[in-house]
Protein backbone atom coordinates (compact mmCIF):
# COMPACT_ATOMS: atom_id res chain seq x y z
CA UNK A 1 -13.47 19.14 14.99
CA UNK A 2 -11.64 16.01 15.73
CA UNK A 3 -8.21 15.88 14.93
CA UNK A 4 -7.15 14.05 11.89
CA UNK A 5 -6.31 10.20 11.97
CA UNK A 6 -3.56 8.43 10.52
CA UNK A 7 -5.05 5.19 10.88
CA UNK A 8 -8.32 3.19 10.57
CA UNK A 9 -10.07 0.21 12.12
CA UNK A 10 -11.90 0.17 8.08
CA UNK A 11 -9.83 -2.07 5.92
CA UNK A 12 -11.28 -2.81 1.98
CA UNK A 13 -9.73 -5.85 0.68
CA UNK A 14 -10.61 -8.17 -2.65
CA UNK A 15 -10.86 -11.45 -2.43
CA UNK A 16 -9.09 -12.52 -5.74
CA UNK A 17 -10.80 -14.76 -8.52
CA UNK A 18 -7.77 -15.22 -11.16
CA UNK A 19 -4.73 -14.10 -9.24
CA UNK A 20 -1.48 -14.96 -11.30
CA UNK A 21 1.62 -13.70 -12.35
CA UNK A 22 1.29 -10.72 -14.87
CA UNK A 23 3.84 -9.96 -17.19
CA UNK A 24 3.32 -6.11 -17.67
CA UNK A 25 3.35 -5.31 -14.40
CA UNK A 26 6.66 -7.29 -14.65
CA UNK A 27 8.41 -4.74 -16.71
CA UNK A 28 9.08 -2.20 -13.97
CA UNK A 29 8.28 -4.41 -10.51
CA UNK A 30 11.68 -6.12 -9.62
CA UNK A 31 9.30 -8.13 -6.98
CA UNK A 32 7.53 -10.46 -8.85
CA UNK A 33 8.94 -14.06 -9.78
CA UNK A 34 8.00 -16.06 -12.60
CA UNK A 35 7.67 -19.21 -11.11
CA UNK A 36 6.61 -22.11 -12.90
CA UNK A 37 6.86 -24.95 -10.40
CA UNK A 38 3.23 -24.46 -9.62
CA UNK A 39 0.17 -24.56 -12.12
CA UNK A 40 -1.83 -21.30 -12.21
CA UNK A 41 -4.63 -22.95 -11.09
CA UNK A 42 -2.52 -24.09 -8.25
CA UNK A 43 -1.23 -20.34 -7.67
CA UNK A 44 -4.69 -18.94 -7.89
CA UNK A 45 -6.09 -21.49 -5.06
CA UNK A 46 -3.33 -20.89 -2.74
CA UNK A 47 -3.75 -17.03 -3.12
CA UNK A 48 -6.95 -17.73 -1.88
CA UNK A 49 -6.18 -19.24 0.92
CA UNK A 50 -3.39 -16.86 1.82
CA UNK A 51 -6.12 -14.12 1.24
CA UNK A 52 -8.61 -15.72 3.48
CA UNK A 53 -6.27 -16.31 6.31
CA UNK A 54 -4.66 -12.64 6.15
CA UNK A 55 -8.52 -11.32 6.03
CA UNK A 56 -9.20 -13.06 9.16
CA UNK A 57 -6.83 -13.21 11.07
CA UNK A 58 -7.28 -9.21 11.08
CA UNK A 59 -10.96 -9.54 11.84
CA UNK A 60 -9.38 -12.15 14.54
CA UNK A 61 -8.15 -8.81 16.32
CA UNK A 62 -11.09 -6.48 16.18
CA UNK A 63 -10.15 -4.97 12.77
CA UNK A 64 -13.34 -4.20 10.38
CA UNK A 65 -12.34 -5.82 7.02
CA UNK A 66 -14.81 -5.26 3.94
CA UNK A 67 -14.19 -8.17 1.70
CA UNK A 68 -15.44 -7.71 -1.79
CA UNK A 69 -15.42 -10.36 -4.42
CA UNK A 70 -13.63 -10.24 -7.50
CA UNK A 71 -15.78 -10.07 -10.59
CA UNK A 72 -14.88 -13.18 -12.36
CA UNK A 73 -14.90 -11.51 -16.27
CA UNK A 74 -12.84 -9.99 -17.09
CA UNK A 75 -9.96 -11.52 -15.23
CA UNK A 76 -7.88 -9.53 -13.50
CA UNK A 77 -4.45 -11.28 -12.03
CA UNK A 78 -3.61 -7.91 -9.94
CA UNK A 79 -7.29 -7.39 -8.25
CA UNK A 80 -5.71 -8.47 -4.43
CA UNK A 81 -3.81 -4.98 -4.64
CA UNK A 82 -7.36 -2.60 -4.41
CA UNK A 83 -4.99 0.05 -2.37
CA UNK A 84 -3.63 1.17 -5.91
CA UNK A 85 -6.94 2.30 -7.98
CA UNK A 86 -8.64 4.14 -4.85
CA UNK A 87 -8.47 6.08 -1.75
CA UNK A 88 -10.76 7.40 0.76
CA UNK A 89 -10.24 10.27 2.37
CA UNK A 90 -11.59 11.41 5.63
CA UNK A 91 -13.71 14.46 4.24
CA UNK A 92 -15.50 12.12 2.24
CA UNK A 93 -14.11 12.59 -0.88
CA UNK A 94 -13.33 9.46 -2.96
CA UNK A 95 -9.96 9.01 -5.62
CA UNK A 96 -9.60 6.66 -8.27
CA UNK A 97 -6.25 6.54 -9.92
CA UNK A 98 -4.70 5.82 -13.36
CA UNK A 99 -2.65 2.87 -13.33
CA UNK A 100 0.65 1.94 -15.64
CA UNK A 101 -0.24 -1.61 -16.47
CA UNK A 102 -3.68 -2.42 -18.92
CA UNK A 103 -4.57 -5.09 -17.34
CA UNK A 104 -4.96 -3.52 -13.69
CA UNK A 105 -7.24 -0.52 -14.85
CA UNK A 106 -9.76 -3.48 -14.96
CA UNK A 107 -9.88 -3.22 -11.48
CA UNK A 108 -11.79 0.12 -11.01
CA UNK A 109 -15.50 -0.99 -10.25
CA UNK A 110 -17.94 1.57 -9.60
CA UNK A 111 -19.97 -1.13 -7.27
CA UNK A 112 -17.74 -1.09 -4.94
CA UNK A 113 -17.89 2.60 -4.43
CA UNK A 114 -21.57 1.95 -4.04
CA UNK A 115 -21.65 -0.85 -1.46
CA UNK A 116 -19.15 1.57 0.66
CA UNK A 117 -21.25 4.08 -0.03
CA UNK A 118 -24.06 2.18 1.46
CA UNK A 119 -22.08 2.31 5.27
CA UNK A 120 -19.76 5.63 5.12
CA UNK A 121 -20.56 8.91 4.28
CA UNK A 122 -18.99 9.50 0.52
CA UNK A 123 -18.46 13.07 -1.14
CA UNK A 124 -16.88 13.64 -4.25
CA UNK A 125 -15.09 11.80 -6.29
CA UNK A 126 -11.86 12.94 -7.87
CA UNK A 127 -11.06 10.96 -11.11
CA UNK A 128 -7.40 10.92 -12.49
CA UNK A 129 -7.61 7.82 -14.98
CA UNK A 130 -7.84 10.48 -17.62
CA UNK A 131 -4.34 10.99 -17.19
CA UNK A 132 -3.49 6.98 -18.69
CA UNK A 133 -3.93 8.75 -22.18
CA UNK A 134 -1.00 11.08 -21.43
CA UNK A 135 0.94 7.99 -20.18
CA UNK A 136 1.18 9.78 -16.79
CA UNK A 137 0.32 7.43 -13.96
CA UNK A 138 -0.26 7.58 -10.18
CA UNK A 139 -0.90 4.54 -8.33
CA UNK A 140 -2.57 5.31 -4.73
CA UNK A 141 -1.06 4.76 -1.67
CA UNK A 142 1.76 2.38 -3.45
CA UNK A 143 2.69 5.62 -4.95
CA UNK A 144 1.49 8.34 -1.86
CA UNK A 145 2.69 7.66 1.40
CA UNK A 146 0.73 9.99 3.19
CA UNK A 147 1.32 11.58 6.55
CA UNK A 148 -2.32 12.58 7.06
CA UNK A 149 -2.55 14.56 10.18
CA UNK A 150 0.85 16.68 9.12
CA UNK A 151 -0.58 16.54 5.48
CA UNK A 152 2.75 15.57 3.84
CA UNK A 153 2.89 13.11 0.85
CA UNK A 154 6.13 10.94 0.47
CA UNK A 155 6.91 9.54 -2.92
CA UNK A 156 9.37 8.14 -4.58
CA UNK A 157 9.16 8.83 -8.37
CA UNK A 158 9.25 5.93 -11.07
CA UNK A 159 7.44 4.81 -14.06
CA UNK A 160 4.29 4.48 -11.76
CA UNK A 161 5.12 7.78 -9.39
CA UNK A 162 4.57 10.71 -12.20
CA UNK A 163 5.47 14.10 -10.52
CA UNK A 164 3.02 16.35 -12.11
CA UNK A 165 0.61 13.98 -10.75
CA UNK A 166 1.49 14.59 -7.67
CA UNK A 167 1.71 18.19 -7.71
CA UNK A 168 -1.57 17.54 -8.96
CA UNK A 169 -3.01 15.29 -5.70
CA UNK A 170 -1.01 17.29 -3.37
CA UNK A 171 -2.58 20.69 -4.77
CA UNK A 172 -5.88 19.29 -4.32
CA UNK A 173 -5.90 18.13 -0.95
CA UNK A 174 -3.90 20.53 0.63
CA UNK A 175 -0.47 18.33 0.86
CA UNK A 176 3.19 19.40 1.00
CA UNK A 177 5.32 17.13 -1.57
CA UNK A 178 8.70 15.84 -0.74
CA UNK A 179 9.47 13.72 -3.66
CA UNK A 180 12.61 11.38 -4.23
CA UNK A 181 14.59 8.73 -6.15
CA UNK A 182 15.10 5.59 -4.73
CA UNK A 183 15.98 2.09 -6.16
CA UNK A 184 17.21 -1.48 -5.27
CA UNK A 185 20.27 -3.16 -4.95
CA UNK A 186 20.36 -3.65 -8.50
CA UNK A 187 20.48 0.30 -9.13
CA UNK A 188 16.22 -0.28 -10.81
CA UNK A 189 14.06 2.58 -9.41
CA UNK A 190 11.76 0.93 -6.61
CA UNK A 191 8.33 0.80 -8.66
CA UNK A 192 6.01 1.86 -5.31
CA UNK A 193 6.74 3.80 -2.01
CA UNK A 194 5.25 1.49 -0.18
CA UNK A 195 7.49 -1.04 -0.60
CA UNK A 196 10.52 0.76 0.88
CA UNK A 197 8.67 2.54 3.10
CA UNK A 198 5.93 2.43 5.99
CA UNK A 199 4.45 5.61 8.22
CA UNK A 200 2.92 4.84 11.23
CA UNK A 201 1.41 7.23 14.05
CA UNK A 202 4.71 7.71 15.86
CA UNK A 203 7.21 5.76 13.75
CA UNK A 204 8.23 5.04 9.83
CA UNK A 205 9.87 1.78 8.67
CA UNK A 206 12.25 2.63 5.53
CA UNK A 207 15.18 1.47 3.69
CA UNK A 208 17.08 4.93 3.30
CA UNK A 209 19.70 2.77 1.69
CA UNK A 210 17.82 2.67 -0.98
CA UNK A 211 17.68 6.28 -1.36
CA UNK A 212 21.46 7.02 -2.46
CA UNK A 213 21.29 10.94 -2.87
CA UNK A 214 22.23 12.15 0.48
CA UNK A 215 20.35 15.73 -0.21
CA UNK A 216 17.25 13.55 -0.55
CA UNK A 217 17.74 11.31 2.27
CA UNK A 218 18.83 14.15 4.71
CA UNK A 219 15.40 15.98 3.81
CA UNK A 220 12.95 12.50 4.67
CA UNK A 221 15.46 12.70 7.82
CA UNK A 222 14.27 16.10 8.51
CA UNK A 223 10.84 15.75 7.81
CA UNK A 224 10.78 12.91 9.97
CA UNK A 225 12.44 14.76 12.59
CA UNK A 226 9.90 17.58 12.82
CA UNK A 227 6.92 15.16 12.75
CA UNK A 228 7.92 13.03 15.63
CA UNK A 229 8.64 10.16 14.08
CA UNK A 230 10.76 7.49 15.13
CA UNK A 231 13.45 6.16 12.12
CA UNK A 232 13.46 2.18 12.37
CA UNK A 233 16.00 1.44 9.19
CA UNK A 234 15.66 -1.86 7.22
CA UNK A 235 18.59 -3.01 4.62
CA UNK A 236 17.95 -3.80 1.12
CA UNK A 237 17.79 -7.20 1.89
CA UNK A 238 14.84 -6.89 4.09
CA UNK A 239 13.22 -4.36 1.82
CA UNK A 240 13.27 -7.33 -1.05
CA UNK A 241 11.53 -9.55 1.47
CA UNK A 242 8.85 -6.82 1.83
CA UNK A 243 10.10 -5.68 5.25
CA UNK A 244 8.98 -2.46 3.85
CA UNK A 245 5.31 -3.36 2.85
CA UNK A 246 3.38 -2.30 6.16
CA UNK A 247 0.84 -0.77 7.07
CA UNK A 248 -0.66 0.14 10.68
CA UNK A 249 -4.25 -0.46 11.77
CA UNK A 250 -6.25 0.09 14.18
CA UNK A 251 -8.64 -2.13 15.60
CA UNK A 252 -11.88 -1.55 17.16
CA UNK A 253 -11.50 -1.24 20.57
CA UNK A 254 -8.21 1.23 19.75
CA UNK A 255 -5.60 -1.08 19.74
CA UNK A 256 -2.96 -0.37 16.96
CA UNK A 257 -1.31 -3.22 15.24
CA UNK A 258 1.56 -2.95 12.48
CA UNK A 259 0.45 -5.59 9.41
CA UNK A 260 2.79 -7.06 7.76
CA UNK A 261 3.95 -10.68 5.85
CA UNK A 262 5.27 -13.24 7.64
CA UNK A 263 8.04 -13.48 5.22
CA UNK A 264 9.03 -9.31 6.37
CA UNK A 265 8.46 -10.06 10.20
CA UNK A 266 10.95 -13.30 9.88
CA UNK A 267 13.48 -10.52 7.98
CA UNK A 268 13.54 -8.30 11.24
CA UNK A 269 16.28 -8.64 13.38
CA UNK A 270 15.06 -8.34 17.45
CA UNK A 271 16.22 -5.10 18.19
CA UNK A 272 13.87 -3.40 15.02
CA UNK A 273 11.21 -5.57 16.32
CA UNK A 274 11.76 -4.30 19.95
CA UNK A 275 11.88 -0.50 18.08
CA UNK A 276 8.46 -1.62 16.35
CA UNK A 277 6.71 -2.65 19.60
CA UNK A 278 7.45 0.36 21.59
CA UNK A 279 4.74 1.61 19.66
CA UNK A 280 2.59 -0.55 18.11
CA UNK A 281 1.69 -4.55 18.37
CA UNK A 282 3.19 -6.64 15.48
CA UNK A 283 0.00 -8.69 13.23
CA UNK A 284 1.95 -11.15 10.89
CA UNK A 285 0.60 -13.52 8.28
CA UNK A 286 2.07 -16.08 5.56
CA UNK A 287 1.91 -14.17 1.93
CA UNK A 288 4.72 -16.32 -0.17
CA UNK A 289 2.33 -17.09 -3.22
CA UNK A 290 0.64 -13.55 -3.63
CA UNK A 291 4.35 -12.15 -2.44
CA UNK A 292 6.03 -14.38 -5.57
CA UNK A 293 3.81 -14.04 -8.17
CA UNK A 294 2.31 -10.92 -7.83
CA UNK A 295 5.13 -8.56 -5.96
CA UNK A 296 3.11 -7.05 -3.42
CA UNK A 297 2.33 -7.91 0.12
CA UNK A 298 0.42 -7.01 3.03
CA UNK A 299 0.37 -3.28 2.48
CA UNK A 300 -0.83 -3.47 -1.01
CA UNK A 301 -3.56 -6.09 0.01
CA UNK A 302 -5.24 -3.23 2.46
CA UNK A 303 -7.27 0.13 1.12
CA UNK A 304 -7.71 2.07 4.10
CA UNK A 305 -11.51 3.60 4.70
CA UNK A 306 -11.67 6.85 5.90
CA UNK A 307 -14.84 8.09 5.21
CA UNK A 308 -16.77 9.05 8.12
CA UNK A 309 -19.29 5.99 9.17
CA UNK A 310 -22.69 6.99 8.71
């Protein structure tokens, strides 16, 4: 049995039809900025472009991105994000997710289960959007970091991060929890994982200055210790530019890259970029609009495909 991966050459992205600012995902995500110096429909066109540059400039490099169109009813300003309503995992089995905000639990589609299912090998499919009526919410992997071959799941827990939910994922698949507060400069809790930190093969990006209990920190220390991984610290300055918001690939041929905004890569100082590249090549594209309006970046524009290829 082949050992399991922590990254994927299989990329799922959606290619956005209304993208915008949304004001209830507003509430708890300190990221977004309502702008109004552009017209929505000048937002929404530029998101497009952004989206169609990002998509192939990873193709660019060998990386197999699945772009799906957004259905264009009912409109959906969140639907560039897909990493938060599913996961696929690489025993086949499939997870959609319940999501905080209305609005973005438009974005499950069963279709594009199917056309994946039409390539990759798909088991069963977990279903925790029940949970939305208990106001309990999980958001994917920009609430789960997941260490997948040492089968831990990092999380920081907010409004979007519930923790019996995560007891619940981790008990399923076999995970070990280490749960934790963190939160910005402004003392807010950080609304996704992801966005303070990033877990690659042999390395994690994170901004442990936004974790302020030193019990907690000195645990993700530990953990990252015994896995082998490589601490390369970002400040709370760079975490706001979405220095945080990462995610590594693989491409084709083998070659790992680290993804990430150009916005985060300009943050970097040279010696974290030096720390980066010991490991990993550096893949950087311009996100401002889709960064701005909708507070999520490169890592939340990925869902990783795990499934085995048939």
């Amino acid at each position: 049995m082949k050992p399991t991966q922590q990254i994927t050459s299989h990329i799922l992205m959606v290619r956005p039809a209304h993208f915008g600012y949304n004001p209830e995902t507003a509430v708890n995500n300190a990221f977004q900025t309502m702008d109004e110096s552009l017209a929505p429909k000048e937002v929404r066109r530029q998101a497009v472009e952004e989206f169609d540059a990002f998509a192939d400039k990873l193709r660019s490099v060998g990386v197999d991105v699945i772009v799906v169109e957004d259905t264009d009813i009912p409109a959906k300003p969140d639907s560039v994000f897909p990493n938060n309503w599913v996961t696929f995992h690489e025993d086949g089995r499939v997870v959609t997710y319940p999501m905080n905000a209305p609005t973005r639990r438009l974005e499950r589609r069963e279709d594009v289960l199917e056309l994946l299912a039409g390539r990759f090998e798909m088991g069963s499919h977990l279903r925790f959007e029940h949970y939305e009526e208990m106001d309990m919410y999980l958001e994917g992997t920009g609430s789960l970091i997941l260490d997948r071959p040492h089968r831990i799941a990092y999380a920081c827990l907010s409004p979007r991060t519930n923790e019996h939910l995560l007891d619940d994922f981790c008990d399923k698949f076999g995970y070990e929890k280490v749960a934790f507060i963190a939160v910005d400069g402004n003392g807010q809790e950080i609304y996704h994982t992801n966005v303070m930190m990033a877990l690659g093969e042999r390395f994690v990006v994170i901004c442990l200055d936004s974790v302020r209990a030193a019990g907690e920190r000195e645990r993700l220390l530990s953990k990252f210790a015994a896995t082998g991984k490589e601490v390369i610290e970002i400040s709370l300055d760079q975490m706001m530019a979405f220095a945080g918001n990462m995610l590594q690939v693989r491409s084709q041929d083998g070659t790992p890259y680290l993804v990430m905004s150009e916005q985060a890569f300009r943050s970097l100082r040279p010696e974290q970029v030096q720390q980066i590249e010991k490991h990993t090549k550096i893949l950087h594209s311009p996100l401002y609009v889709i960064e701005k309006y909708g507070g999520g970046s490169a890592r939340c524009m990925m869902a990783e495909v795990f499934l085995p290829e048939k």
